[in-house]
Protein backbone atom coordinates (compact mmCIF):
# COMPACT_ATOMS: atom_id res chain seq x y z
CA UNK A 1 76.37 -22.20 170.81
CA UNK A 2 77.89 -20.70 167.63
CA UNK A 3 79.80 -23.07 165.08
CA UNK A 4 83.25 -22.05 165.95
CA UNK A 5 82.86 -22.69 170.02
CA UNK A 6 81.29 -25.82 169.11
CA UNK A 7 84.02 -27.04 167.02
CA UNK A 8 86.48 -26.04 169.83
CA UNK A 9 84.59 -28.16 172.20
CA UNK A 10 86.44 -29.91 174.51
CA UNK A 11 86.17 -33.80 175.08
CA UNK A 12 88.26 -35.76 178.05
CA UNK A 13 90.93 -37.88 176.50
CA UNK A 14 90.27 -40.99 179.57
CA UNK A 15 89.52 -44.47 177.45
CA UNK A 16 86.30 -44.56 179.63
CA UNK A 17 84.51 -41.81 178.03
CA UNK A 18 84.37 -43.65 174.73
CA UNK A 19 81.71 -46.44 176.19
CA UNK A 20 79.12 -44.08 174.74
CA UNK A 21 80.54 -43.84 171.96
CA UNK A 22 80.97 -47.79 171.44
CA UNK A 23 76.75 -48.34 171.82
CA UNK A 24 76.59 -44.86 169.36
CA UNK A 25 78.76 -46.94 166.56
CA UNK A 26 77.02 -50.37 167.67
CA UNK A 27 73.84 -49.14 166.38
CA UNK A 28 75.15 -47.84 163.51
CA UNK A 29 76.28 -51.16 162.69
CA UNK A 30 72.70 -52.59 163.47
CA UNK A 31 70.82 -50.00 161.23
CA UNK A 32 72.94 -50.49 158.42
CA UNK A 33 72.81 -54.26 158.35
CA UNK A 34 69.33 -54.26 159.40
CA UNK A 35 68.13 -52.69 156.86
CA UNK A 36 69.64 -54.99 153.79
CA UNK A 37 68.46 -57.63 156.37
CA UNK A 38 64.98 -56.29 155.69
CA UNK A 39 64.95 -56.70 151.70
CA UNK A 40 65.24 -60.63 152.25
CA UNK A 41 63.02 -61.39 155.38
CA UNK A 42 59.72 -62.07 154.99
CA UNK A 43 57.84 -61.60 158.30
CA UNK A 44 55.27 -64.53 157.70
CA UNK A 45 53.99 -67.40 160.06
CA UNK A 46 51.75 -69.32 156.88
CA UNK A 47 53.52 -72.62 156.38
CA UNK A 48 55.61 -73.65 153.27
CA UNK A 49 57.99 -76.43 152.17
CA UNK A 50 61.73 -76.07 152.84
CA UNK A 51 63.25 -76.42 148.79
CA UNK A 52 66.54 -74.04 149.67
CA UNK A 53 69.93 -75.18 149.80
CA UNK A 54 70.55 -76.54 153.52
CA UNK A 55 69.47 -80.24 152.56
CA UNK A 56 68.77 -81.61 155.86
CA UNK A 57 65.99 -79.26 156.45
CA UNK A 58 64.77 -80.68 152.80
CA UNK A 59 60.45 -81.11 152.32
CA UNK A 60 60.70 -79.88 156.33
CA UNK A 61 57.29 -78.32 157.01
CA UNK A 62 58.43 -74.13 158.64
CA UNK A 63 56.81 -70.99 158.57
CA UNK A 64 57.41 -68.38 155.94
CA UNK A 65 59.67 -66.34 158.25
CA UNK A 66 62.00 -69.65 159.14
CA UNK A 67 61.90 -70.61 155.29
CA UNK A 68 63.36 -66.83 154.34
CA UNK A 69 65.91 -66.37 157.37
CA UNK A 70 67.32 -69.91 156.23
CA UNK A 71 67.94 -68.58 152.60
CA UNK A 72 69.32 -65.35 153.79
CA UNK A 73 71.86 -67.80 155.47
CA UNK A 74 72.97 -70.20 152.73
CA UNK A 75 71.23 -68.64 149.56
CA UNK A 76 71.92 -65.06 149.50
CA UNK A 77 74.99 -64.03 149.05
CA UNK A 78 76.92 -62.39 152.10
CA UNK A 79 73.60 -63.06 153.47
CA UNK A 80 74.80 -65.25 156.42
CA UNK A 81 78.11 -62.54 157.16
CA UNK A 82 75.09 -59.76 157.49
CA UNK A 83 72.90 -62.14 159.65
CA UNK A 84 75.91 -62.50 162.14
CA UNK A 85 77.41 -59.28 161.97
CA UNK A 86 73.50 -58.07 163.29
CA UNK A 87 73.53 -60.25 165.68
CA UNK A 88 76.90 -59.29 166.98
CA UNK A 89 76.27 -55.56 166.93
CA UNK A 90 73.33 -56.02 168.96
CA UNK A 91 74.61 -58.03 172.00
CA UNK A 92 77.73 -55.44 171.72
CA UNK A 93 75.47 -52.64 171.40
CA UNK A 94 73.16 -53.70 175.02
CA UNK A 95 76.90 -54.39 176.56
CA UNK A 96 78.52 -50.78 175.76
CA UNK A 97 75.47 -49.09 177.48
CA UNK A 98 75.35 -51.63 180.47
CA UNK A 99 78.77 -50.78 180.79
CA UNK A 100 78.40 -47.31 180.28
CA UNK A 101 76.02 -47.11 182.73
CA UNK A 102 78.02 -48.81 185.28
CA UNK A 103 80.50 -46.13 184.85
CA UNK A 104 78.53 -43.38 185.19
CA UNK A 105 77.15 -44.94 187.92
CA UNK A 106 80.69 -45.64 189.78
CA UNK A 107 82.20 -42.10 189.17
CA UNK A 108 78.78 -40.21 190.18
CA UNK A 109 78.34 -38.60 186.85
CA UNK A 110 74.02 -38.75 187.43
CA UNK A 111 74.19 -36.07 189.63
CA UNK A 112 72.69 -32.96 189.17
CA UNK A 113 72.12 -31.01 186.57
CA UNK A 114 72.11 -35.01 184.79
CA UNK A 115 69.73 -36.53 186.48
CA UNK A 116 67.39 -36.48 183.39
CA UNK A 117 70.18 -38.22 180.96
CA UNK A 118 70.05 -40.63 183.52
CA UNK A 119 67.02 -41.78 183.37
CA UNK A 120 66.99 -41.56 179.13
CA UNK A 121 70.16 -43.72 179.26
CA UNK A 122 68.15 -46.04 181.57
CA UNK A 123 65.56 -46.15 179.05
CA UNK A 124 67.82 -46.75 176.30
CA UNK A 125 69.10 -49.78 177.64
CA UNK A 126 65.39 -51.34 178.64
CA UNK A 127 64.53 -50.26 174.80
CA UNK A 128 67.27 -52.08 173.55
CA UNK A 129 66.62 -55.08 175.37
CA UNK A 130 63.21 -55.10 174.26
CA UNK A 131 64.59 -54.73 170.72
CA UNK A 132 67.61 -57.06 171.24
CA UNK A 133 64.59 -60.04 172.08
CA UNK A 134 62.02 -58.93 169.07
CA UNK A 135 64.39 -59.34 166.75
CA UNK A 136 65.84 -62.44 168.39
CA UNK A 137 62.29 -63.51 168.15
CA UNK A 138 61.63 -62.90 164.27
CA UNK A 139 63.37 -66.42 162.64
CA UNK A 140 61.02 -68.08 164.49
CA UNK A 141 63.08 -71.70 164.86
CA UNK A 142 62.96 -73.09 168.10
CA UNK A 143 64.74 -71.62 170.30
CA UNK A 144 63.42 -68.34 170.02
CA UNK A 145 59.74 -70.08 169.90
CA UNK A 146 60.83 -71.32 173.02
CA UNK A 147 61.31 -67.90 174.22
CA UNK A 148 58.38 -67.04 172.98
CA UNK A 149 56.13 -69.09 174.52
CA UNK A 150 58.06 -68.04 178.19
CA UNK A 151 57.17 -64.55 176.79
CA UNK A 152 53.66 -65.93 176.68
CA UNK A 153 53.80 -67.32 179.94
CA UNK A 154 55.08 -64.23 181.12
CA UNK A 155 52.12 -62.34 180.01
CA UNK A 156 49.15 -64.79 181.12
CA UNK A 157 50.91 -64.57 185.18
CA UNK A 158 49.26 -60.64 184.69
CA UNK A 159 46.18 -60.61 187.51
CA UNK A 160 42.94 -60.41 185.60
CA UNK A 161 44.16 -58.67 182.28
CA UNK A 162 47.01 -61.74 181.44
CA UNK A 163 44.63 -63.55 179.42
CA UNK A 164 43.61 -60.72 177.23
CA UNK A 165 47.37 -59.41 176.93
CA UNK A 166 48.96 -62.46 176.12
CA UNK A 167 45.27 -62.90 173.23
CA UNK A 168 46.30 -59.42 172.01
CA UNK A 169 50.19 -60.45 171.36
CA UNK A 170 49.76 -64.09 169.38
CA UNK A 171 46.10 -63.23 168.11
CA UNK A 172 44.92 -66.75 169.61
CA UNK A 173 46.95 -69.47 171.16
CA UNK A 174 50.33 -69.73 170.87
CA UNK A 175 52.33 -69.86 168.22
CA UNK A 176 49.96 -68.49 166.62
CA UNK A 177 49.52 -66.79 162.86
CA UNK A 178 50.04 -63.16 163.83
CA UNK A 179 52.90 -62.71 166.65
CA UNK A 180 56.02 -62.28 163.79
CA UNK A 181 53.92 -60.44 161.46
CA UNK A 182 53.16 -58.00 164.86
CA UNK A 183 56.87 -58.18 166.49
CA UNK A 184 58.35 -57.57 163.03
CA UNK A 185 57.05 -53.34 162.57
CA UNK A 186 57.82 -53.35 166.50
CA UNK A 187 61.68 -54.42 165.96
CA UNK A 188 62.09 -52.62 162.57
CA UNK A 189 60.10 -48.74 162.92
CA UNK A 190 58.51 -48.51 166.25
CA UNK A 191 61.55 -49.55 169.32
CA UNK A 192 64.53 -48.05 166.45
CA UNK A 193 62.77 -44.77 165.99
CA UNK A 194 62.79 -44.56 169.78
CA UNK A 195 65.80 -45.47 170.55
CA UNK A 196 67.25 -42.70 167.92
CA UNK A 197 64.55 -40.15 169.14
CA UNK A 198 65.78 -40.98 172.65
CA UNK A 199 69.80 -40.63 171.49
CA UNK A 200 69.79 -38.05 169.90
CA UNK A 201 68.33 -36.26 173.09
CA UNK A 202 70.49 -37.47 175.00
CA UNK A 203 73.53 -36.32 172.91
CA UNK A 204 71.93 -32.94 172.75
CA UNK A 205 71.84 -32.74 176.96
CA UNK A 206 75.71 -34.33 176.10
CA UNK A 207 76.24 -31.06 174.35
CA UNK A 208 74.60 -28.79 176.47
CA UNK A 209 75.69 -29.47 180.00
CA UNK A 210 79.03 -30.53 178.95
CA UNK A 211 80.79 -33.56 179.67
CA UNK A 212 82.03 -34.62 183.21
CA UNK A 213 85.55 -35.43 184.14
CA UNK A 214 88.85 -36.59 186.34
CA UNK A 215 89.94 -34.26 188.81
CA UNK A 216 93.02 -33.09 187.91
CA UNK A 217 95.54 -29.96 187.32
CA UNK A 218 93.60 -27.29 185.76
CA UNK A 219 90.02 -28.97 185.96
CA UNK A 220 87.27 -27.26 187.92
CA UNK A 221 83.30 -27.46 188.25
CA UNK A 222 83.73 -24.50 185.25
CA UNK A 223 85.73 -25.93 182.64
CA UNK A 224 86.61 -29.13 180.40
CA UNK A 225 89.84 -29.88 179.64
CA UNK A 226 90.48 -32.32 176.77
CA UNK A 227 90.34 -32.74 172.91
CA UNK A 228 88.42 -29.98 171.09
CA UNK A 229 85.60 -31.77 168.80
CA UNK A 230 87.43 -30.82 165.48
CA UNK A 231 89.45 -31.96 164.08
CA UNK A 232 91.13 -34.25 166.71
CA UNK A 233 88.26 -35.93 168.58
CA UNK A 234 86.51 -36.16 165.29
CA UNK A 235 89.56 -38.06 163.79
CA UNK A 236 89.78 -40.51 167.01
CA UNK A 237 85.84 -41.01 166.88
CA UNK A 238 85.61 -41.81 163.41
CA UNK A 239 88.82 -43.90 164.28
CA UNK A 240 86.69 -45.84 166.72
CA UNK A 241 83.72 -45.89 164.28
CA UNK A 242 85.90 -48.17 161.92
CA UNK A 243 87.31 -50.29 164.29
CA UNK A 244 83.72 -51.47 165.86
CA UNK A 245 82.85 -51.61 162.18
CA UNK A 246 85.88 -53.95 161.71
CA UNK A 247 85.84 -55.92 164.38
CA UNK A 248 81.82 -56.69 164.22
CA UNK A 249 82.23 -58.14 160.82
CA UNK A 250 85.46 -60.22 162.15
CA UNK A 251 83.51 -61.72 164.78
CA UNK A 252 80.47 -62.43 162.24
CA UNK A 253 83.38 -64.10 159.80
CA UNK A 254 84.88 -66.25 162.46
CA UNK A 255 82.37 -67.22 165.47
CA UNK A 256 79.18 -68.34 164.67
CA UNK A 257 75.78 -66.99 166.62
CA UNK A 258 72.72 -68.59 166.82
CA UNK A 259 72.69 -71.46 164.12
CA UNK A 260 69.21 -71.64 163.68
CA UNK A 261 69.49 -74.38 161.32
CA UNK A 262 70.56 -76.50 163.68
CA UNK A 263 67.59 -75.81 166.14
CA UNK A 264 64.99 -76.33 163.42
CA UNK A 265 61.86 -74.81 162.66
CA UNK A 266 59.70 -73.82 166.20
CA UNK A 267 57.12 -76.87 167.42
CA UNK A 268 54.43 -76.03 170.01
CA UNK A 269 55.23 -79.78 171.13
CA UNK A 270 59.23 -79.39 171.30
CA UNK A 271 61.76 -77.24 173.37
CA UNK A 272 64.89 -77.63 172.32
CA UNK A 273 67.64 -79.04 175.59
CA UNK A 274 70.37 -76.50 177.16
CA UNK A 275 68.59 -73.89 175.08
CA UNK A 276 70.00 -70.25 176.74
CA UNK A 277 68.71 -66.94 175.18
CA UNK A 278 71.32 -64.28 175.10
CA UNK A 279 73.06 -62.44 177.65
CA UNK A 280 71.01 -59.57 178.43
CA UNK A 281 67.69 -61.55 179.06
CA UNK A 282 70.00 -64.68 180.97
CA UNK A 283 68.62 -62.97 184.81
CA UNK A 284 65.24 -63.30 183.51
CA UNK A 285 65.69 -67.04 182.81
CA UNK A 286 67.13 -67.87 185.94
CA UNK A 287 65.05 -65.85 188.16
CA UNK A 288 62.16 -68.01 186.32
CA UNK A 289 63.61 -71.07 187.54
CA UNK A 290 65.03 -70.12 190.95
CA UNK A 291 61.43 -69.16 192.44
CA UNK A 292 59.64 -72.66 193.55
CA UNK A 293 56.36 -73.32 191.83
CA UNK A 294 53.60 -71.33 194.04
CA UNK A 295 50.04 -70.02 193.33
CA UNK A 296 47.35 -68.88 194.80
CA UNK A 297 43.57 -69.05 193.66
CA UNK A 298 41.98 -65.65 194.64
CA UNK A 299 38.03 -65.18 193.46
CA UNK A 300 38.53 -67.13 190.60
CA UNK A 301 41.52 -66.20 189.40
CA UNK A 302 44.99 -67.88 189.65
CA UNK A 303 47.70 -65.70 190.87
CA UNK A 304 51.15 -67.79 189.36
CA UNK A 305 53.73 -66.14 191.87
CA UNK A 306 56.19 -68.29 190.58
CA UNK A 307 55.98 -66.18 187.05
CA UNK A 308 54.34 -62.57 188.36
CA UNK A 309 57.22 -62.41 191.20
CA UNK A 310 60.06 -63.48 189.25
CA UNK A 311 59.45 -61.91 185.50
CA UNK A 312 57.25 -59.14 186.18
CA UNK A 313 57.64 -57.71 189.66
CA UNK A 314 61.84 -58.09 189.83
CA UNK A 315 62.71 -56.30 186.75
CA UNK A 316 60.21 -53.62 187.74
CA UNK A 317 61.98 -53.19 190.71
CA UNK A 318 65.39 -53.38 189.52
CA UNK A 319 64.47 -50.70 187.14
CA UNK A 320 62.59 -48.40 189.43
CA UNK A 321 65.76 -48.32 191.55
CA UNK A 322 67.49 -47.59 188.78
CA UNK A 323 65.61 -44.21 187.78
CA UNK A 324 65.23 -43.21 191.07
CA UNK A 325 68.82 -43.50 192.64
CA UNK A 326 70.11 -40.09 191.67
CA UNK A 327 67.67 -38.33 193.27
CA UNK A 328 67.90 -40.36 196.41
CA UNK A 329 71.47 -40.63 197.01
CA UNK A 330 71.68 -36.51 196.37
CA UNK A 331 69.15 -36.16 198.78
CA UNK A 332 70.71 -38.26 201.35
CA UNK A 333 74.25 -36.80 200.91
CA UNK A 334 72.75 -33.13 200.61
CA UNK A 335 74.41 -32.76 197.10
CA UNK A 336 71.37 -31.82 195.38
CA UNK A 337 71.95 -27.94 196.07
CA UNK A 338 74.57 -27.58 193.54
CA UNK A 339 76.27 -29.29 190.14
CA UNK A 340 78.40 -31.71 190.08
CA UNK A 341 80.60 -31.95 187.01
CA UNK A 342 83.91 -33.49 188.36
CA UNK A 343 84.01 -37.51 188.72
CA UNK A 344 84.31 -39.20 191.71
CA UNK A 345 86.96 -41.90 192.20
CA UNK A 346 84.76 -45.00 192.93
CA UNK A 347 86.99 -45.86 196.22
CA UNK A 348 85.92 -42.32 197.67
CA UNK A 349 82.42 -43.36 197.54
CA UNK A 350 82.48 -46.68 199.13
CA UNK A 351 78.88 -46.99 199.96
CA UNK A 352 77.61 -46.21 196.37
CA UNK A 353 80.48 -48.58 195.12
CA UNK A 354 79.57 -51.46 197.33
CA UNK A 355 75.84 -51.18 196.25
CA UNK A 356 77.11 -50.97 192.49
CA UNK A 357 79.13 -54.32 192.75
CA UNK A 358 76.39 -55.89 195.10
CA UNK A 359 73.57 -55.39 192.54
CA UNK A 360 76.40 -56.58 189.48
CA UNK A 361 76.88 -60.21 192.15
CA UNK A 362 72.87 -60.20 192.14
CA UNK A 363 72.25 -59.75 188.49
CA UNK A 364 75.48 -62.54 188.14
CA UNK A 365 73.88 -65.01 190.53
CA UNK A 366 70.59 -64.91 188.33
CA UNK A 367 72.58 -65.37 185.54
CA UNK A 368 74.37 -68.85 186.36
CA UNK A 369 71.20 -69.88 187.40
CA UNK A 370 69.70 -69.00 183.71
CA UNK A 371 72.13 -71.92 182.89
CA UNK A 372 71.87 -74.18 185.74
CA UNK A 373 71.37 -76.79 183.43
CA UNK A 374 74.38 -76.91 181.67
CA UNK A 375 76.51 -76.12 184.60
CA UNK A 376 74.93 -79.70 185.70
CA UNK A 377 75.59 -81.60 183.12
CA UNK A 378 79.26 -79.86 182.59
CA UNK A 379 80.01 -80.82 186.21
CA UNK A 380 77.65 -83.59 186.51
CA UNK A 381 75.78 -81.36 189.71
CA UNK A 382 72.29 -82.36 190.34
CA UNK A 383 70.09 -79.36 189.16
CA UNK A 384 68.09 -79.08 192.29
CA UNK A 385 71.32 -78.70 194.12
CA UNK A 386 72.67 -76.27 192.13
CA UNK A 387 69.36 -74.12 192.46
CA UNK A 388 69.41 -74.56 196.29
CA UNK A 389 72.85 -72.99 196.33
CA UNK A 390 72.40 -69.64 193.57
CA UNK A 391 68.92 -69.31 195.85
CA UNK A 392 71.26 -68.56 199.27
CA UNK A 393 74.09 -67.16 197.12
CA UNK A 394 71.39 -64.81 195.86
CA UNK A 395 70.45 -63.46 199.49
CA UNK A 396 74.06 -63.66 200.73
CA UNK A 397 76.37 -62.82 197.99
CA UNK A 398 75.49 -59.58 197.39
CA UNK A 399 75.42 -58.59 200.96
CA UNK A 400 78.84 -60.08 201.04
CA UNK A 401 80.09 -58.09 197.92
CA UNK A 402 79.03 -54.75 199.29
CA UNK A 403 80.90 -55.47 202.65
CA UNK A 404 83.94 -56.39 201.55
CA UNK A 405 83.43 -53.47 198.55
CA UNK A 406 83.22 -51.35 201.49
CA UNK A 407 86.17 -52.37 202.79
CA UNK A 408 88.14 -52.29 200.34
CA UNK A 409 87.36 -49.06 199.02
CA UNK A 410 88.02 -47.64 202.70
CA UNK A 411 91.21 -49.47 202.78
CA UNK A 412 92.40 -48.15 199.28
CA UNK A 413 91.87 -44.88 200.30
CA UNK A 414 93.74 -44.93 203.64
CA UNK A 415 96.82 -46.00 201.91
CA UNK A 416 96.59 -43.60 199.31
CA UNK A 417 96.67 -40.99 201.98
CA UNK A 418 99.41 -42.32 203.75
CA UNK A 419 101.57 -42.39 200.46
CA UNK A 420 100.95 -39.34 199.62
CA UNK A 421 101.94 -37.86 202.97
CA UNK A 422 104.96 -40.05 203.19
CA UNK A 423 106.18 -40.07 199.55
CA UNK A 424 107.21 -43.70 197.74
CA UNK A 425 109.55 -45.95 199.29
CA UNK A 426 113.10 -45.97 197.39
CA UNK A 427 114.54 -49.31 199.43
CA UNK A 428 117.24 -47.36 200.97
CA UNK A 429 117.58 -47.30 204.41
CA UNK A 430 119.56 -44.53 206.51
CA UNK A 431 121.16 -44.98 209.80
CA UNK A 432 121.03 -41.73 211.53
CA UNK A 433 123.54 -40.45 214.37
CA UNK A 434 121.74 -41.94 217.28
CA UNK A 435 121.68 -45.26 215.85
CA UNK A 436 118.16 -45.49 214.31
CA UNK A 437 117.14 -46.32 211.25
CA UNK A 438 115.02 -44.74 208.80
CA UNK A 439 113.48 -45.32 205.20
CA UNK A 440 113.82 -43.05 201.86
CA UNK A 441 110.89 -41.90 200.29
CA UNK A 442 110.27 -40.19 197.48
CA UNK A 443 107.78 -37.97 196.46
CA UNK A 444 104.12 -39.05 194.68
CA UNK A 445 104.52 -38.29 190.77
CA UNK A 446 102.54 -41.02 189.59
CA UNK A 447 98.73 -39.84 189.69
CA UNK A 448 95.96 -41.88 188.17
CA UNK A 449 93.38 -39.99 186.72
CA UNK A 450 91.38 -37.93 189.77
CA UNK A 451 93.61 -38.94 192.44
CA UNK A 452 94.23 -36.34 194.77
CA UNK A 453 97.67 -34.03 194.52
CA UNK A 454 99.38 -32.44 197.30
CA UNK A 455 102.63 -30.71 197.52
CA UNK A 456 105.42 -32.40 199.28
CA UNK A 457 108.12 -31.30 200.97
CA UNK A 458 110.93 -33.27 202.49
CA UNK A 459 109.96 -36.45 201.22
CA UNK A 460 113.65 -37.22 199.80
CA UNK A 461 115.28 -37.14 203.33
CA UNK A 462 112.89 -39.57 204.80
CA UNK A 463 111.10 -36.58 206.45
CA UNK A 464 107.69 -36.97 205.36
CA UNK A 465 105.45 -33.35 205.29
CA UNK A 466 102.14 -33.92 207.28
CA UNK A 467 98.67 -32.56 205.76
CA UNK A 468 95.55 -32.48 207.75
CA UNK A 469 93.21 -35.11 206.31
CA UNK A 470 90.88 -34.16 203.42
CA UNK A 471 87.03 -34.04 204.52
CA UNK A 472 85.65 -37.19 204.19
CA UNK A 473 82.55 -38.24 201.61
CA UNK A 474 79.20 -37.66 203.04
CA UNK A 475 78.38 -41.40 202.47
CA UNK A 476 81.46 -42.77 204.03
């Protein structure tokens, strides 16, 4: 592509497309501050005395990396703005490409020839939660020892090799003198030069198979009609750029995240009550707790289902569906055979739209049970019956989600068709010579992006023109 078509380059104007670009800016945010975050943290588990300026914590025993993430908080200055700013950026960053994803999912945009950015964006986001806990992991008070140790726990539920994993990780027993010095080079140069290696291919595919969009006037499989890269989408992107900027360091100013002084340094013999990890690792927790406590001794070996199923097997299956989707629905539906570079409306694919919503109820349903704790003593709801109820809601609710996301979508559709044929309402009504009486329409000249346009005729005298019915979607 020579420079001049590629400055010409057109982008779609729809808010949606700039998800992407919200996750792009995100970790901007996260390399910038994480990298002055670097010149202060020392990534040490050899105990010292606590002599800083949070007095409480005063002749307290913690490890080196506690002692430094403490003085970056109340000794350095700006240090605790650039602590929360990080953490911000990162649980915004994992949220822009969840959401992303679900977009791309719900309009169809993985089909063919992006099946492949697909399955990088699906990396991405696994990458950045493995990032997004590593560096949650690195003060090493303790809550995050807490999460640790599950982490631990996680790894010894391996058949045969757990044991030797879980050695490899904390260099001996947990917590060990070697797991932050280890997780540390992991969070700061191995997962980041990933995730960028992984980015910037995935921009490059971006730029080579052009973007998708709405059906619309003018818009084909052939062409993209929208904002050419310079100078206006250039000015609105760097536009966004500042206001994630902005609104990151508002949010570090004025709502605290994890106030690790008030957890205290990490204690193999404490776990901190109504402790929660963050967001994007919440389904993990509460699948952990939701599976009742079963094992099974096979030659010698203890098989801890209650662990393997839940924290192991799950998310391996929830991400295996994830990569392989595109290639299965195409198949199905016989798209495969050619591109696809026009959106679908997510009520024209009811099927795909009623799985999308039923696996967001499943992944919500593990969620509330990550805090079923603290919904019970909110509500003053015994634990075990709380548990009892996300276990059926887990089986039922997403079946009932895709049903009535079915449903709906079906219904949505219908109606559109019968407003287009018969034109908007204007709340008069006509007696005609006979006696009858009629309504005035109107025609459709309110479209919402991809909806579909046909011309009308006769509309205005309550004579609505009849079109045959479009083909329906090979999933409906």
């Amino acid at each position: 592509m020579e420079g001049g078509s590629l400055l010409r380059k057109a982008f779609p104007e729809h808010w949606s497309f700039l998800l992407g670009e919200l996750a792009l800016y995100s970790l901007l945010v996260l390399l910038l501050t994480g990298v002055w975050l670097t010149l202060f943290f020392k990534p040490d588990m050899h105990e010292v005395v606590y002599a800083g300026s949070y007095v409480p914590l005063t002749g307290v025993r913690m490890s080196e990396a506690y002692d430094s993430t403490l003085r970056i908080s109340f000794d350095v200055r700006g240090g605790l703005l650039m602590r929360q700013t990080h953490h911000w950026a990162a649980l915004v960053f994992i949220a822009a490409i969840g959401v992303h994803m679900l977009r791309v999912f719900f309009t169809g945009a993985f089909r063919r020839p992006r099946e492949l950015n697909w399955a990088i964006g699906v990396t991405l986001f696994v990458l950045s939660i493995a990032e997004g806990f590593a560096g949650y992991s690195l003060p090493d008070d303790l809550l995050s020892g807490t999460g640790l140790r599950i982490a631990q726990g996680i790894m010894l539920s391996l058949p045969v090799v757990g044991t030797y994993v879980a050695f490899f990780a904390f260099g001996g027993q947990p917590p060990g003198h070697d797991i932050i010095t280890r997780l540390y080079p992991v969070h700061i140069l191995l997962v980041p030069g990933l995730l960028i290696a992984l980015l910037t291919v995935h921009l490059i595919l971006v730029f080579h198979l052009k973007h998708t969009q709405w059906r619309g006037p003018g818009r084909s499989n052939r062409n993209v009609v929208g904002k050419p890269l310079f100078p206006q989408f250039a000015a609105s992107s760097m536009g966004l750029s500042l206001t994630v900027a902005g609104v990151l360091v508002l949010l570090a100013g004025i709502a605290q995240i994890n106030p690790i002084w008030n957890y205290g340094p990490y204690r193999s013999d404490q776990a901190s009550t109504a402790s929660q990890p963050d967001w994007y690792v919440g389904f993990l927790e509460g699948s952990l707790r939701m599976v009742p406590p079963w094992e099974t001794n096979i030659a010698g070996h203890t098989v801890m289902w209650n662990v393997l199923l839940p924290a192991v097997v799950l998310p391996a299956l929830l991400f295996a569906v994830l990569y392989v989707y595109p290639f299965v629905e195409q198949r199905l539906t016989g798209e495969w055979q050619r591109e696809r570079h026009l959106c679908d409306r997510p009520r024209e694919r009811p099927v795909r739209t009623g799985l999308g919503v039923a696996g967001t109820v499943f992944y919500g349903v593990l969620l509330l049970e990550g805090g079923n704790d603290v919904i019970a003593a909110s509500f003053r709801i015994s634990v075990d019956a709380i548990t009892w109820v996300l276990r059926v809601a887990l089986i039922v609710a997403p079946v009932a989600a895709f049903l009535v996301t079915r449903w709906l979508c079906r219904a949505l559709t219908e109606a559109e068709r019968e407003r287009l044929a018969e034109g908007v309402p204007t709340g008069e009504i006509r007696q005609s010579v006979s006696g009858g009486y009629d309504g005035g329409h109107e025609p459709v000249e309110d479209f919402r992006p991809g909806a579909p346009r046909r011309p009308l005729t006769g509309a205005r005298t309550g004579t609505p023109s009849r079109t045959p019915r479009e083909p329906e979607s090979p999933d409906r």
